[in-house]
PDB file of N, CA and C in Angstrom:
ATOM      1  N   UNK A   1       0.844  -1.184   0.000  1.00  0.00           N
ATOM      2  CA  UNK A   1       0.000   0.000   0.000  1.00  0.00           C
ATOM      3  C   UNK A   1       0.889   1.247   0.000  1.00  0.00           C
ATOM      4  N   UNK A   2       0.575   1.842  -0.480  1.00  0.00           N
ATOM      5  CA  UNK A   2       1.496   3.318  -0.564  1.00  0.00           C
ATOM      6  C   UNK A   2       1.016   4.028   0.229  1.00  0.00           C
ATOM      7  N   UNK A   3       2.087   5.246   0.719  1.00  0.00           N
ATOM      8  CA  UNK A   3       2.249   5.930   2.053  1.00  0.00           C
ATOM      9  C   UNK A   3       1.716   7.222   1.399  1.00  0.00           C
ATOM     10  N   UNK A   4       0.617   7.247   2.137  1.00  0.00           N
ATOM     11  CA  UNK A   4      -0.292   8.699   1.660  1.00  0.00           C
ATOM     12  C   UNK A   4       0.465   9.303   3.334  1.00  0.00           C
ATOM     13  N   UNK A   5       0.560   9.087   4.170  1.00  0.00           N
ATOM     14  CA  UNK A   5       0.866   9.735   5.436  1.00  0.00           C
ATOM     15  C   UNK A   5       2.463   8.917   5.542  1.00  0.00           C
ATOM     16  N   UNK A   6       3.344  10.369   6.358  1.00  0.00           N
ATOM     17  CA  UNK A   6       4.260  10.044   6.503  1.00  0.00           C
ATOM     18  C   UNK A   6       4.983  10.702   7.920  1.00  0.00           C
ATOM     19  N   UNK A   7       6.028   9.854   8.408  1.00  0.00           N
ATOM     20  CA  UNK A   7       6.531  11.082   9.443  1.00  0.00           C
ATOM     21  C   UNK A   7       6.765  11.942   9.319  1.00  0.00           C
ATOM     22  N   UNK A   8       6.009  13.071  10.497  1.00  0.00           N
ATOM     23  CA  UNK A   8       6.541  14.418  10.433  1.00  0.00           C
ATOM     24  C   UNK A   8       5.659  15.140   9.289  1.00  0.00           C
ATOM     25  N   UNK A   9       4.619  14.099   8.848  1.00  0.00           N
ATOM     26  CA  UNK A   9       3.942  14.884   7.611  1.00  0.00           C
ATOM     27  C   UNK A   9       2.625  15.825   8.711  1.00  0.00           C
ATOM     28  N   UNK A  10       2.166  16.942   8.561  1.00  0.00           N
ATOM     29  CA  UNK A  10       1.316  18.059   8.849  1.00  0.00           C
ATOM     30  C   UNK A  10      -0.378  17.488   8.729  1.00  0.00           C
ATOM     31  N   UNK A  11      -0.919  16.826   9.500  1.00  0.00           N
ATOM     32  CA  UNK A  11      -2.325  15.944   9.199  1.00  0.00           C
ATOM     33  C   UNK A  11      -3.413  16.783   9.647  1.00  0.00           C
ATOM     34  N   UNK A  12      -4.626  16.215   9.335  1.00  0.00           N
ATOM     35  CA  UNK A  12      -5.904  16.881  10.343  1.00  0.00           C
ATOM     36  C   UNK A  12      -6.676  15.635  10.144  1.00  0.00           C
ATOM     37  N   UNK A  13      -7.843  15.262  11.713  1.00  0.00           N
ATOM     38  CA  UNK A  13      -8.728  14.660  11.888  1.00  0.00           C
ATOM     39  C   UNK A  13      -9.616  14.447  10.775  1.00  0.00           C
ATOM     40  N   UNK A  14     -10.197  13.528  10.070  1.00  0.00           N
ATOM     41  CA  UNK A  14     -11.011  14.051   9.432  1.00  0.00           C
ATOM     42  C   UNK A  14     -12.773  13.338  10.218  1.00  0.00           C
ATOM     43  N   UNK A  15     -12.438  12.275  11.176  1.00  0.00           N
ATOM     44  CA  UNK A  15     -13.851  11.565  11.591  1.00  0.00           C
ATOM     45  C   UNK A  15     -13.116  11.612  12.835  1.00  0.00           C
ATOM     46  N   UNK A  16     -14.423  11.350  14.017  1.00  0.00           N
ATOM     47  CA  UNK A  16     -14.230  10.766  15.452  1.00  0.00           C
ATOM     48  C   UNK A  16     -14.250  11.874  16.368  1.00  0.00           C
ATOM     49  N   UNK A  17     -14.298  11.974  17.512  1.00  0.00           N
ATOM     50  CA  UNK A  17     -13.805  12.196  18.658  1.00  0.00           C
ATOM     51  C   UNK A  17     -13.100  13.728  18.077  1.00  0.00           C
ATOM     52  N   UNK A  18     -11.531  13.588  17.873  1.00  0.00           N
ATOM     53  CA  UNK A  18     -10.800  14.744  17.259  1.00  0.00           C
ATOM     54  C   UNK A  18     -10.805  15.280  16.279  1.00  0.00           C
ATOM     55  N   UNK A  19     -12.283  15.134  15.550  1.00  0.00           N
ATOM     56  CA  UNK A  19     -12.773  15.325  13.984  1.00  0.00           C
ATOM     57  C   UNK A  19     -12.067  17.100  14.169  1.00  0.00           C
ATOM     58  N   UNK A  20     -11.334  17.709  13.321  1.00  0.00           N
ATOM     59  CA  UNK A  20     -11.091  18.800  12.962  1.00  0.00           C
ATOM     60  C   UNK A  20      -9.215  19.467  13.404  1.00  0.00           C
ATOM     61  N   UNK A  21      -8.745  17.974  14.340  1.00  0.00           N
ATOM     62  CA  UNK A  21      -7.751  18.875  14.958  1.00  0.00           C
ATOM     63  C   UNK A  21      -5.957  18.381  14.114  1.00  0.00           C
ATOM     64  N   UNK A  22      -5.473  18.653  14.614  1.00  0.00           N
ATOM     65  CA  UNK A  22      -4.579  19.213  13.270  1.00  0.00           C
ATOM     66  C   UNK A  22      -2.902  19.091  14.607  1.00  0.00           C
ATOM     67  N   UNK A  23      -2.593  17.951  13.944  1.00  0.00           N
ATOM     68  CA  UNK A  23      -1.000  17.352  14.276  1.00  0.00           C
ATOM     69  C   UNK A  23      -0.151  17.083  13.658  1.00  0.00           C
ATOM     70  N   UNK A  24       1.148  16.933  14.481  1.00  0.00           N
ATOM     71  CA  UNK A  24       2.143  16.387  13.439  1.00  0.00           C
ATOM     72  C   UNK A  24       2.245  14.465  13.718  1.00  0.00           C
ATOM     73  N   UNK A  25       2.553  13.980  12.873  1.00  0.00           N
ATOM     74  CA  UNK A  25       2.954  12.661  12.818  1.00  0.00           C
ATOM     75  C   UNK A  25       3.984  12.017  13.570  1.00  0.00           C
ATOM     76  N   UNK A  26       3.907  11.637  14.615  1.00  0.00           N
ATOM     77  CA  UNK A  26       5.227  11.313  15.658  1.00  0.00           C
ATOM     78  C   UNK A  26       5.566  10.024  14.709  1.00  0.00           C
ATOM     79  N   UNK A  27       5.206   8.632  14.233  1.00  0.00           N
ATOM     80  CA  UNK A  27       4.706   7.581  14.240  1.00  0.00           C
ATOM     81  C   UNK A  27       4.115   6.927  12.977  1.00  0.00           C
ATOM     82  N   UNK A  28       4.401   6.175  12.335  1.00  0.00           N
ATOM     83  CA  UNK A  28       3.601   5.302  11.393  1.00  0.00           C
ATOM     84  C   UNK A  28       3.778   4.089  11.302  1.00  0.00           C
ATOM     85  N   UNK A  29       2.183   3.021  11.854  1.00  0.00           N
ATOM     86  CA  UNK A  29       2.199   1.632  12.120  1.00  0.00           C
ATOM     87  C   UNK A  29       2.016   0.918  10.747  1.00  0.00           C
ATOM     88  N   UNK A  30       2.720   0.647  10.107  1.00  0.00           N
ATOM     89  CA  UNK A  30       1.729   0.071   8.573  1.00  0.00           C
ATOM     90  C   UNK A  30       1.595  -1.365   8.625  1.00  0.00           C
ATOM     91  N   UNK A  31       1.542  -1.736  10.041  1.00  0.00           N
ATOM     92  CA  UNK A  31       1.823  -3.360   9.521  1.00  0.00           C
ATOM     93  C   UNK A  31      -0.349  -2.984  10.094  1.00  0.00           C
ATOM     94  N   UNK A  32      -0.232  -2.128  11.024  1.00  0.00           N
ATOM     95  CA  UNK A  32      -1.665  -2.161  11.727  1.00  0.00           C
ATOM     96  C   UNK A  32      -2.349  -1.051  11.126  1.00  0.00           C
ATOM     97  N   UNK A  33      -1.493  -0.185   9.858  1.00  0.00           N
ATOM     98  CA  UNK A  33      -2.535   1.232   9.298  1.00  0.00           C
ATOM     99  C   UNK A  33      -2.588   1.600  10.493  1.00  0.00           C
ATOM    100  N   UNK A  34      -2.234   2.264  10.929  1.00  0.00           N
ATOM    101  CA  UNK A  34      -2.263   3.519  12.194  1.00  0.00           C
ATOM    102  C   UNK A  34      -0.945   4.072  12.367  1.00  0.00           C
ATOM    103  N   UNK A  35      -1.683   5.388  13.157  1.00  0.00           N
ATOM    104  CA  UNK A  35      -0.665   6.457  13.123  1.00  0.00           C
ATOM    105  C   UNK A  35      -0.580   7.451  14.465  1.00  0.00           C
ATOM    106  N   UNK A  36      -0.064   7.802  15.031  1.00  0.00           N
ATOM    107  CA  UNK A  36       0.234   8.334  15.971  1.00  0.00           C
ATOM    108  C   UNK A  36       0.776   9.984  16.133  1.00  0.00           C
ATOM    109  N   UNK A  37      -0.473  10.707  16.066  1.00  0.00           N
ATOM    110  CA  UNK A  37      -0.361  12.354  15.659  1.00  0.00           C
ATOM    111  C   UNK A  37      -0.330  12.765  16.938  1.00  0.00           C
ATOM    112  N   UNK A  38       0.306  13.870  17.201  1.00  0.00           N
ATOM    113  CA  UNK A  38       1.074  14.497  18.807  1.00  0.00           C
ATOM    114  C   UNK A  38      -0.543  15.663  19.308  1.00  0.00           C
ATOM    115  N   UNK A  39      -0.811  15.068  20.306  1.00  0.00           N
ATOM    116  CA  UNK A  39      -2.081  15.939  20.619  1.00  0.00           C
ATOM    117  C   UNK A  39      -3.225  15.665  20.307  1.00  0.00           C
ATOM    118  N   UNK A  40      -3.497  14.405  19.657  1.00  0.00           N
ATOM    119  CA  UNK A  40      -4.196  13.761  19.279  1.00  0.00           C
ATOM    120  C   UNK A  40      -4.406  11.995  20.033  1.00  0.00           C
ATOM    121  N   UNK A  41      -5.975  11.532  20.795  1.00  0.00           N
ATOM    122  CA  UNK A  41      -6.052  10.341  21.299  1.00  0.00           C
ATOM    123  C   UNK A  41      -5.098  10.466  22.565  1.00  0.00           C
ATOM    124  N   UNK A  42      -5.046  11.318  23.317  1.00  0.00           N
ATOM    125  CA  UNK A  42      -4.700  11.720  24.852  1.00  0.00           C
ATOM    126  C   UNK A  42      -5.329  10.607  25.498  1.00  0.00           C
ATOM    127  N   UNK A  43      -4.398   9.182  26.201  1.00  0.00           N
ATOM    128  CA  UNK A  43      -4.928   8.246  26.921  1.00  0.00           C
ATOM    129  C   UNK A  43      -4.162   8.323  28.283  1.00  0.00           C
ATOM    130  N   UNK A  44      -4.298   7.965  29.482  1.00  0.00           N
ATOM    131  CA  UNK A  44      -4.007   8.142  30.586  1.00  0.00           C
ATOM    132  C   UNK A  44      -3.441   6.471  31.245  1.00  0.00           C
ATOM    133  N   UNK A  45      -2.510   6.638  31.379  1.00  0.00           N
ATOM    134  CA  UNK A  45      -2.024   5.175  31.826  1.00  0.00           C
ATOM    135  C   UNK A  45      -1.386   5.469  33.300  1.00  0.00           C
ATOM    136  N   UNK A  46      -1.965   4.071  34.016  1.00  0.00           N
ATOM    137  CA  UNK A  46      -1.691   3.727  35.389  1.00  0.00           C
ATOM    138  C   UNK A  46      -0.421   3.184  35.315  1.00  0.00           C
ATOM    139  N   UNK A  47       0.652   3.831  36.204  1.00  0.00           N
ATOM    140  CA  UNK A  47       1.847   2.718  36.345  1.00  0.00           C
ATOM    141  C   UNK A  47       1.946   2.414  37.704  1.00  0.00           C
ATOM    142  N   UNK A  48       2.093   1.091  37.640  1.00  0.00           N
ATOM    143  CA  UNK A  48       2.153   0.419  39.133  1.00  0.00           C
ATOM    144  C   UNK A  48       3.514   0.577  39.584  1.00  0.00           C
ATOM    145  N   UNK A  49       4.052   1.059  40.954  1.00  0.00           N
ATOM    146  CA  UNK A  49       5.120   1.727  41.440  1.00  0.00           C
ATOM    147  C   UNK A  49       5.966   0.414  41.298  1.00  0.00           C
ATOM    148  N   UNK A  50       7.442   0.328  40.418  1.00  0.00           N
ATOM    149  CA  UNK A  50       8.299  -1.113  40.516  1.00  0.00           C
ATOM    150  C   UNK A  50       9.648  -0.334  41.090  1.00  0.00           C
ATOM    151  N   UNK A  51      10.664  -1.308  41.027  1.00  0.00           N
ATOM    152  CA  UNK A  51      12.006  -0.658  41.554  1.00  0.00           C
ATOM    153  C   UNK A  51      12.396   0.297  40.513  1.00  0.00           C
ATOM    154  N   UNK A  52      12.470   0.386  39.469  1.00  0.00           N
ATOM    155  CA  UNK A  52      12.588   1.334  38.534  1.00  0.00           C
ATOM    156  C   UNK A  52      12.089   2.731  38.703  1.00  0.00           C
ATOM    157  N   UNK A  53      10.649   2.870  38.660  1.00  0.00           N
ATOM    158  CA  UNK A  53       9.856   4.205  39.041  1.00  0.00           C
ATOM    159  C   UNK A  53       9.321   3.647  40.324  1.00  0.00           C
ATOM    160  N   UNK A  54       9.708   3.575  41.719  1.00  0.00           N
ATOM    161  CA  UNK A  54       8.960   3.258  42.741  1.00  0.00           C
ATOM    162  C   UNK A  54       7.556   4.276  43.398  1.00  0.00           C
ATOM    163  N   UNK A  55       7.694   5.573  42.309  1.00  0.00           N
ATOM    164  CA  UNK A  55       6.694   6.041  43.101  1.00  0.00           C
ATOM    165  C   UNK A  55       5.385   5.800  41.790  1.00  0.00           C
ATOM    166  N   UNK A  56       5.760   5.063  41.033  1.00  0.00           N
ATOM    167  CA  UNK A  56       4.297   4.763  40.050  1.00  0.00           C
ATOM    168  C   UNK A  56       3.630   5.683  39.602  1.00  0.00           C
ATOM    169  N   UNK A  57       2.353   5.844  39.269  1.00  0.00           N
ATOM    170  CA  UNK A  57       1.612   7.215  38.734  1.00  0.00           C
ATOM    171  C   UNK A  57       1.236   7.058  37.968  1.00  0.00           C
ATOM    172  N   UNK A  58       0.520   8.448  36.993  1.00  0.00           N
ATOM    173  CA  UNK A  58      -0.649   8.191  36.436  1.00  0.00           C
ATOM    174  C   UNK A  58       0.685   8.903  34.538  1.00  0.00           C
ATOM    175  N   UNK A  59       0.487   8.668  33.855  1.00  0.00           N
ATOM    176  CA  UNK A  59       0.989   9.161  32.516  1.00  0.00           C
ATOM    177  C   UNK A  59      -0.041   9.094  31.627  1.00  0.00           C
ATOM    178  N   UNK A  60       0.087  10.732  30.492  1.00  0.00           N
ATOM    179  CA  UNK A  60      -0.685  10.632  29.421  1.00  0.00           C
ATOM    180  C   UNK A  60       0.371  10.977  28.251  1.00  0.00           C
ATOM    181  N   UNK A  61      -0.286  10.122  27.071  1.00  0.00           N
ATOM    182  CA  UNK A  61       0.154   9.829  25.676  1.00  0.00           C
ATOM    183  C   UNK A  61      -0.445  10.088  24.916  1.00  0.00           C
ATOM    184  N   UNK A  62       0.041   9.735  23.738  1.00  0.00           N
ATOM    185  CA  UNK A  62      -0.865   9.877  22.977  1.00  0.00           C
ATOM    186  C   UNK A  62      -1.157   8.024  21.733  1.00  0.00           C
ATOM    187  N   UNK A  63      -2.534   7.693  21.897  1.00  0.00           N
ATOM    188  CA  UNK A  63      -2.295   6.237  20.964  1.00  0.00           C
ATOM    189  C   UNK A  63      -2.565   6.714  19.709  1.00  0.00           C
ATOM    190  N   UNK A  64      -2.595   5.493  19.055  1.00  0.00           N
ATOM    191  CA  UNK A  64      -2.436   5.482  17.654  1.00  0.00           C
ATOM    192  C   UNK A  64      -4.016   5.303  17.286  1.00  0.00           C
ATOM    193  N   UNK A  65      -4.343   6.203  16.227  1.00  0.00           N
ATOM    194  CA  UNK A  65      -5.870   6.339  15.813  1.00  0.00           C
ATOM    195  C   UNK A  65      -5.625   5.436  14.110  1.00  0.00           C
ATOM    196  N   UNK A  66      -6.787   4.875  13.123  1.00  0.00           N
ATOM    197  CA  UNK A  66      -6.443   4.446  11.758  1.00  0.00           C
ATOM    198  C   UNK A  66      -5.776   5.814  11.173  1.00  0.00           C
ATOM    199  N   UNK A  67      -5.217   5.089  10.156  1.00  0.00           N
ATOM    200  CA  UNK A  67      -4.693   5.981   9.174  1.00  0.00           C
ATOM    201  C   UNK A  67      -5.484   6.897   8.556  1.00  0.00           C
ATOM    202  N   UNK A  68      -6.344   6.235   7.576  1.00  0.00           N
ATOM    203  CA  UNK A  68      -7.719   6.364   6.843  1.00  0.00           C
ATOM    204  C   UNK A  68      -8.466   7.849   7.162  1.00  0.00           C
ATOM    205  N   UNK A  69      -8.505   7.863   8.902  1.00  0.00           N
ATOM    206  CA  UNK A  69      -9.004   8.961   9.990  1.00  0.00           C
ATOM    207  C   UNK A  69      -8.159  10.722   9.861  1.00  0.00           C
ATOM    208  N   UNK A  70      -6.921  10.352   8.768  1.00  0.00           N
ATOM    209  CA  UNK A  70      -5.934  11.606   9.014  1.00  0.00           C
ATOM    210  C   UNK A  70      -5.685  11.894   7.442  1.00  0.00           C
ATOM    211  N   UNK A  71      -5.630  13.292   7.217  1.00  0.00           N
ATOM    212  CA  UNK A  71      -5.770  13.552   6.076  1.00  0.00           C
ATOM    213  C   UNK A  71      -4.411  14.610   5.786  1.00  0.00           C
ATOM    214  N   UNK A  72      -3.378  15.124   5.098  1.00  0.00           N
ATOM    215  CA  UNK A  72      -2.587  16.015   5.346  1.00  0.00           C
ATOM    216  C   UNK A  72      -3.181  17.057   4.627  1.00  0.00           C
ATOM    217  N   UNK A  73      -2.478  18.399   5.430  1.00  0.00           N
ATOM    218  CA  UNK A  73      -3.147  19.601   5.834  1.00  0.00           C
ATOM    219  C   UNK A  73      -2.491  20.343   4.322  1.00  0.00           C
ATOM    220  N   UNK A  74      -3.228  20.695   3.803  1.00  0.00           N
ATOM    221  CA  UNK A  74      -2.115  21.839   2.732  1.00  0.00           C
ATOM    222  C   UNK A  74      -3.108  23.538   2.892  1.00  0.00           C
ATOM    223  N   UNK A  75      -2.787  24.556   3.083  1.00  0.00           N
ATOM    224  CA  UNK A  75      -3.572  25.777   3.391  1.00  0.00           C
ATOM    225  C   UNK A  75      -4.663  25.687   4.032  1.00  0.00           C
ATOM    226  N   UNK A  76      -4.260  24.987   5.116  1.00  0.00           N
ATOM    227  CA  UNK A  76      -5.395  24.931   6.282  1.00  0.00           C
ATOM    228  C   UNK A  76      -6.390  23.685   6.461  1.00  0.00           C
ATOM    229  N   UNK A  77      -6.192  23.146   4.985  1.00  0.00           N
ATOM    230  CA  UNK A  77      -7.855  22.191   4.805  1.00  0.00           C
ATOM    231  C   UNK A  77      -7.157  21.002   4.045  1.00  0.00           C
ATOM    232  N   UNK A  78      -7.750  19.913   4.743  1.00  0.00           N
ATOM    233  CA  UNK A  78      -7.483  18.336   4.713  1.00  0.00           C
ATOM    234  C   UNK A  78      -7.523  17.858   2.654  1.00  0.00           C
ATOM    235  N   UNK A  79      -6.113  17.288   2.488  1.00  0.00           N
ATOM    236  CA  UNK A  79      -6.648  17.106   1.393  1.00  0.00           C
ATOM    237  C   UNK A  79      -6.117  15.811   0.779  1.00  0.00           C
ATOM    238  N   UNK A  80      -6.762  15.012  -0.261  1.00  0.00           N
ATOM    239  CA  UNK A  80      -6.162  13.936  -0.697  1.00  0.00           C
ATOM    240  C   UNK A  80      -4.822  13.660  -1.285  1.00  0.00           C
ATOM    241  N   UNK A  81      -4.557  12.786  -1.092  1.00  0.00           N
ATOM    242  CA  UNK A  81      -2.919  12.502  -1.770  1.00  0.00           C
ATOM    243  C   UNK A  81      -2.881  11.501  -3.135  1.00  0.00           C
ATOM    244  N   UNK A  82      -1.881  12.275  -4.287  1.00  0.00           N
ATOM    245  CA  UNK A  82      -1.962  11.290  -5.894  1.00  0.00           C
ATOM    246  C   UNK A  82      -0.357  11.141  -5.857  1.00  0.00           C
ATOM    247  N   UNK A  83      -0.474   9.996  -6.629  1.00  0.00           N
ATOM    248  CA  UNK A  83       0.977  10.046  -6.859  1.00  0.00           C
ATOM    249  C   UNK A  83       1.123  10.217  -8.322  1.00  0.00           C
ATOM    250  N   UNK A  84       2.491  11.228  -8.387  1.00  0.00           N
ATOM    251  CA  UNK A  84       3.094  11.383  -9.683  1.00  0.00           C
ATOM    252  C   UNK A  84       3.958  11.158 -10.273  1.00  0.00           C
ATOM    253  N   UNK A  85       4.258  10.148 -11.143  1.00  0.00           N
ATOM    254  CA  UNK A  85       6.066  10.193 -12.091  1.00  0.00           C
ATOM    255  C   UNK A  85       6.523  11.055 -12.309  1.00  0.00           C
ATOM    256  N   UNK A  86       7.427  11.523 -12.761  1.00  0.00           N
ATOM    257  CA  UNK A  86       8.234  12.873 -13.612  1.00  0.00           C
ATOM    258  C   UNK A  86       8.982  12.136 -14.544  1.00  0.00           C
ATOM    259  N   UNK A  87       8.836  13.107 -15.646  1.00  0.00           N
ATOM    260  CA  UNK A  87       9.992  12.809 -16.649  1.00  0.00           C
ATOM    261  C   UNK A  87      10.988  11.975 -16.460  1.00  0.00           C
ATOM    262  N   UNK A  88      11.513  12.283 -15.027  1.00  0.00           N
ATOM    263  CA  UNK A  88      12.679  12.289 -14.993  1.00  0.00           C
ATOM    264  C   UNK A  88      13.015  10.556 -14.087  1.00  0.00           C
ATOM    265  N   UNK A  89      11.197  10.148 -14.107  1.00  0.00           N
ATOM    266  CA  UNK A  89      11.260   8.960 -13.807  1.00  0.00           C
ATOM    267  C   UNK A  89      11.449   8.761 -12.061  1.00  0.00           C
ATOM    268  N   UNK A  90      11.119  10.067 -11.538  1.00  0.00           N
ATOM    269  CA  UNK A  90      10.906  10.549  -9.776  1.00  0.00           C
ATOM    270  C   UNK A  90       9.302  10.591  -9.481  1.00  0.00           C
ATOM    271  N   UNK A  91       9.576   9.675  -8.639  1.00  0.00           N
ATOM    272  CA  UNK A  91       7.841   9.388  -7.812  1.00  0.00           C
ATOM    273  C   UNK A  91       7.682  10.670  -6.662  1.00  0.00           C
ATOM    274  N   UNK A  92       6.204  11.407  -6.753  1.00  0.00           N
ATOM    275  CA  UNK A  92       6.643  12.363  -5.994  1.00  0.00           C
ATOM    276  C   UNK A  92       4.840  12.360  -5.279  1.00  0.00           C
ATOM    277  N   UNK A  93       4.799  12.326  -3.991  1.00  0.00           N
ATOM    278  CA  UNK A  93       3.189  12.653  -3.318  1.00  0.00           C
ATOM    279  C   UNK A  93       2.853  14.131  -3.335  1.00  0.00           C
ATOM    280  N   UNK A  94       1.924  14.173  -4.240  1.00  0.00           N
ATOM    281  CA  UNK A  94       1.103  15.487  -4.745  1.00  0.00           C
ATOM    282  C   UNK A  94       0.109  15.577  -3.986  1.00  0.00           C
ATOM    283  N   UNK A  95      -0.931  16.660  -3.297  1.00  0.00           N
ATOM    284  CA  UNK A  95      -1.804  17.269  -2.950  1.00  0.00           C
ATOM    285  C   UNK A  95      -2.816  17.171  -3.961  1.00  0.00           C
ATOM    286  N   UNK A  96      -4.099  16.469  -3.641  1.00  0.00           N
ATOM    287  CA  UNK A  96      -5.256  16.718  -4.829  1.00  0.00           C
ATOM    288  C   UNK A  96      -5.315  18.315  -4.686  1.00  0.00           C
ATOM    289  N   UNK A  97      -5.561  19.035  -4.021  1.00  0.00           N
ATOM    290  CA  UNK A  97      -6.282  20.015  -3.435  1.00  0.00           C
ATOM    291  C   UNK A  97      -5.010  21.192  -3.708  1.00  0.00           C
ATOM    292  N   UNK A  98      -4.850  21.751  -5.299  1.00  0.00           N
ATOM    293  CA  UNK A  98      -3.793  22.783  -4.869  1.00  0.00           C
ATOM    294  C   UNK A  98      -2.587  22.470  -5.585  1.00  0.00           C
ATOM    295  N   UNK A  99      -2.626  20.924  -5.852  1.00  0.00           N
ATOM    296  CA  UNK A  99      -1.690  20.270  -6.678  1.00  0.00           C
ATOM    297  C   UNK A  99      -0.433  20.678  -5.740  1.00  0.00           C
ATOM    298  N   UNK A 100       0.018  20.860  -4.633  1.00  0.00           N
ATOM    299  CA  UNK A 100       1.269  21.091  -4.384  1.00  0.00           C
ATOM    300  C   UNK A 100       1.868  19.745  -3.590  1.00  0.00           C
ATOM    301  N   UNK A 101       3.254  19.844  -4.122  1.00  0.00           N
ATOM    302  CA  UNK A 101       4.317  18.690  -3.409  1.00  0.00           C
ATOM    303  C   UNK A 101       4.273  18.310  -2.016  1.00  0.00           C
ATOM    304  N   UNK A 102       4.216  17.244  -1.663  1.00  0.00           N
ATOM    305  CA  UNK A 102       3.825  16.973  -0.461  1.00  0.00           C
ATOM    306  C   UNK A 102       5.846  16.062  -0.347  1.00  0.00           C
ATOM    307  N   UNK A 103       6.053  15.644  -0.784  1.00  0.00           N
ATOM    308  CA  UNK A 103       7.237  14.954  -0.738  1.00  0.00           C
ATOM    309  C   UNK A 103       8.081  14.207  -1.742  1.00  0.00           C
ATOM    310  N   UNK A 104       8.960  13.642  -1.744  1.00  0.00           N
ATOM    311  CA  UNK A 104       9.935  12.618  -3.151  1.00  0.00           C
ATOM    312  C   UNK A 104       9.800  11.380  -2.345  1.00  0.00           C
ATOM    313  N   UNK A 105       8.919  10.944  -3.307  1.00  0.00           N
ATOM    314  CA  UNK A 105       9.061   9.213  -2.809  1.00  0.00           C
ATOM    315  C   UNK A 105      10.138   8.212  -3.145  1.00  0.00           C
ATOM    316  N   UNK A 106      10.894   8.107  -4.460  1.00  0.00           N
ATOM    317  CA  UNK A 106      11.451   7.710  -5.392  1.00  0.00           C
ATOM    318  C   UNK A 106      11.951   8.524  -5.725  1.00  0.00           C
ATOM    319  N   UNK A 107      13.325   8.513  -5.880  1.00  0.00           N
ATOM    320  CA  UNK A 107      14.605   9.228  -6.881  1.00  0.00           C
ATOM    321  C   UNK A 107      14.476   8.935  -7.945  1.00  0.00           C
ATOM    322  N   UNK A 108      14.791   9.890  -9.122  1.00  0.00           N
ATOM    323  CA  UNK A 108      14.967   9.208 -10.184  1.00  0.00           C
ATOM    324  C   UNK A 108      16.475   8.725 -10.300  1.00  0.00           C
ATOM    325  N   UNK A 109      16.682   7.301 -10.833  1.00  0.00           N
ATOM    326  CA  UNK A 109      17.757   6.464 -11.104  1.00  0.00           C
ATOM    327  C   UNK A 109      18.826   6.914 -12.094  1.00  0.00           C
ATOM    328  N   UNK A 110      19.806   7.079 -11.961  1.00  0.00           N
ATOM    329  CA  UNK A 110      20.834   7.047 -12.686  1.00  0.00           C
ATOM    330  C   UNK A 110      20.721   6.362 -14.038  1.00  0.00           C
ATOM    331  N   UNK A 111      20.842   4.911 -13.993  1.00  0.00           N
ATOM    332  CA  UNK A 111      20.749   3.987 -15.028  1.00  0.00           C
ATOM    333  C   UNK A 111      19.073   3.209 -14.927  1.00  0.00           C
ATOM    334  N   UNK A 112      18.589   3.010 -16.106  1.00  0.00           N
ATOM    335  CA  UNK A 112      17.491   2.566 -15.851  1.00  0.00           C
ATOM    336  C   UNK A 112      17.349   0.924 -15.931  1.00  0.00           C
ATOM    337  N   UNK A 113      18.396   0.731 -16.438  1.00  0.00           N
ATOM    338  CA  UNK A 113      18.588  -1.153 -16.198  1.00  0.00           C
ATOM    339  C   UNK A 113      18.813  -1.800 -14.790  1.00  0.00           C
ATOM    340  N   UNK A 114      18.757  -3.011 -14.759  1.00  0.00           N
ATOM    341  CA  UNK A 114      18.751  -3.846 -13.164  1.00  0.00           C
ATOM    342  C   UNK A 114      20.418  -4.104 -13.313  1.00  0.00           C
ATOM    343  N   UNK A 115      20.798  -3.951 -11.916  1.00  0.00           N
ATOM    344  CA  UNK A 115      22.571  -3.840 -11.775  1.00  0.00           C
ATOM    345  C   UNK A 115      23.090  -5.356 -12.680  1.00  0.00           C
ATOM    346  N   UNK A 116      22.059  -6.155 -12.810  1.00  0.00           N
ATOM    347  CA  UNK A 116      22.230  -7.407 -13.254  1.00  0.00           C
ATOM    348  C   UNK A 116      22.322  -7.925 -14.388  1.00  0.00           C
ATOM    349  N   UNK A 117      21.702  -6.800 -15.416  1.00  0.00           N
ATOM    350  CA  UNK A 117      21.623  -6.909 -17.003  1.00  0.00           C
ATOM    351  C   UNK A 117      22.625  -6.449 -17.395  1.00  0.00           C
ATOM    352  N   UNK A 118      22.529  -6.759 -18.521  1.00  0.00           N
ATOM    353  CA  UNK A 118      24.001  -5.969 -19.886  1.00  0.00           C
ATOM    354  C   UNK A 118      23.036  -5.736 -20.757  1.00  0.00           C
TER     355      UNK A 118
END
């Protein structure tokens, strides 16, 4: 499956709970499609006091919501991701919304044969 979301890529909610709010990408699970946006899915975990942290306590995080759920942000507003070749034979994630570069997926190659052919 190709990586419409990436680390560090600029997202917004688009369903649920945090429908509208707008993070960065700490995180990407692809074996489980989920993703882990900073400020986003605030869960509260009990730690039981061990020799390590003996005084235990309460910690908040943030979990991992689906992928599907996060959309990246280009001028404010959530928008789909296409992918494009170039000439030059460079894979690059485009913005439906605005057409602007979202990232280089793929370099274009030097030689276009397999190191293995003649």
């Amino acid at each position: 499956m190709p990586a419409h979301i990436r680390k560090d890529d600029l997202v917004m909610v688009t369903s649920g709970d945090y429908k509208g709010a707008v993070g960065k990408v700490l995180r990407v699970i692809p074996r489980d499609e989920r993703v882990v946006v900073q400020g986003v899915n605030i869960v509260t975990k009990h730690l039981k006091p061990t020799r390590t942290s003996p005084q235990g306590g309460v910690i908040t995080r943030e979990a991992a919501i689906h992928i599907s759920k996060v959309s990246p942000v280009v001028d404010g507003k959530p928008s789909r991701v296409r992918f494009v070749v170039r000439p030059d034979g460079s894979k690059a994630r485009v913005a439906v919304r605005g057409g602007k570069e979202l990232s280089v997926v793929r370099r274009a190659s030097q030689d276009r044969k397999s190191p293995g052919r003649k």
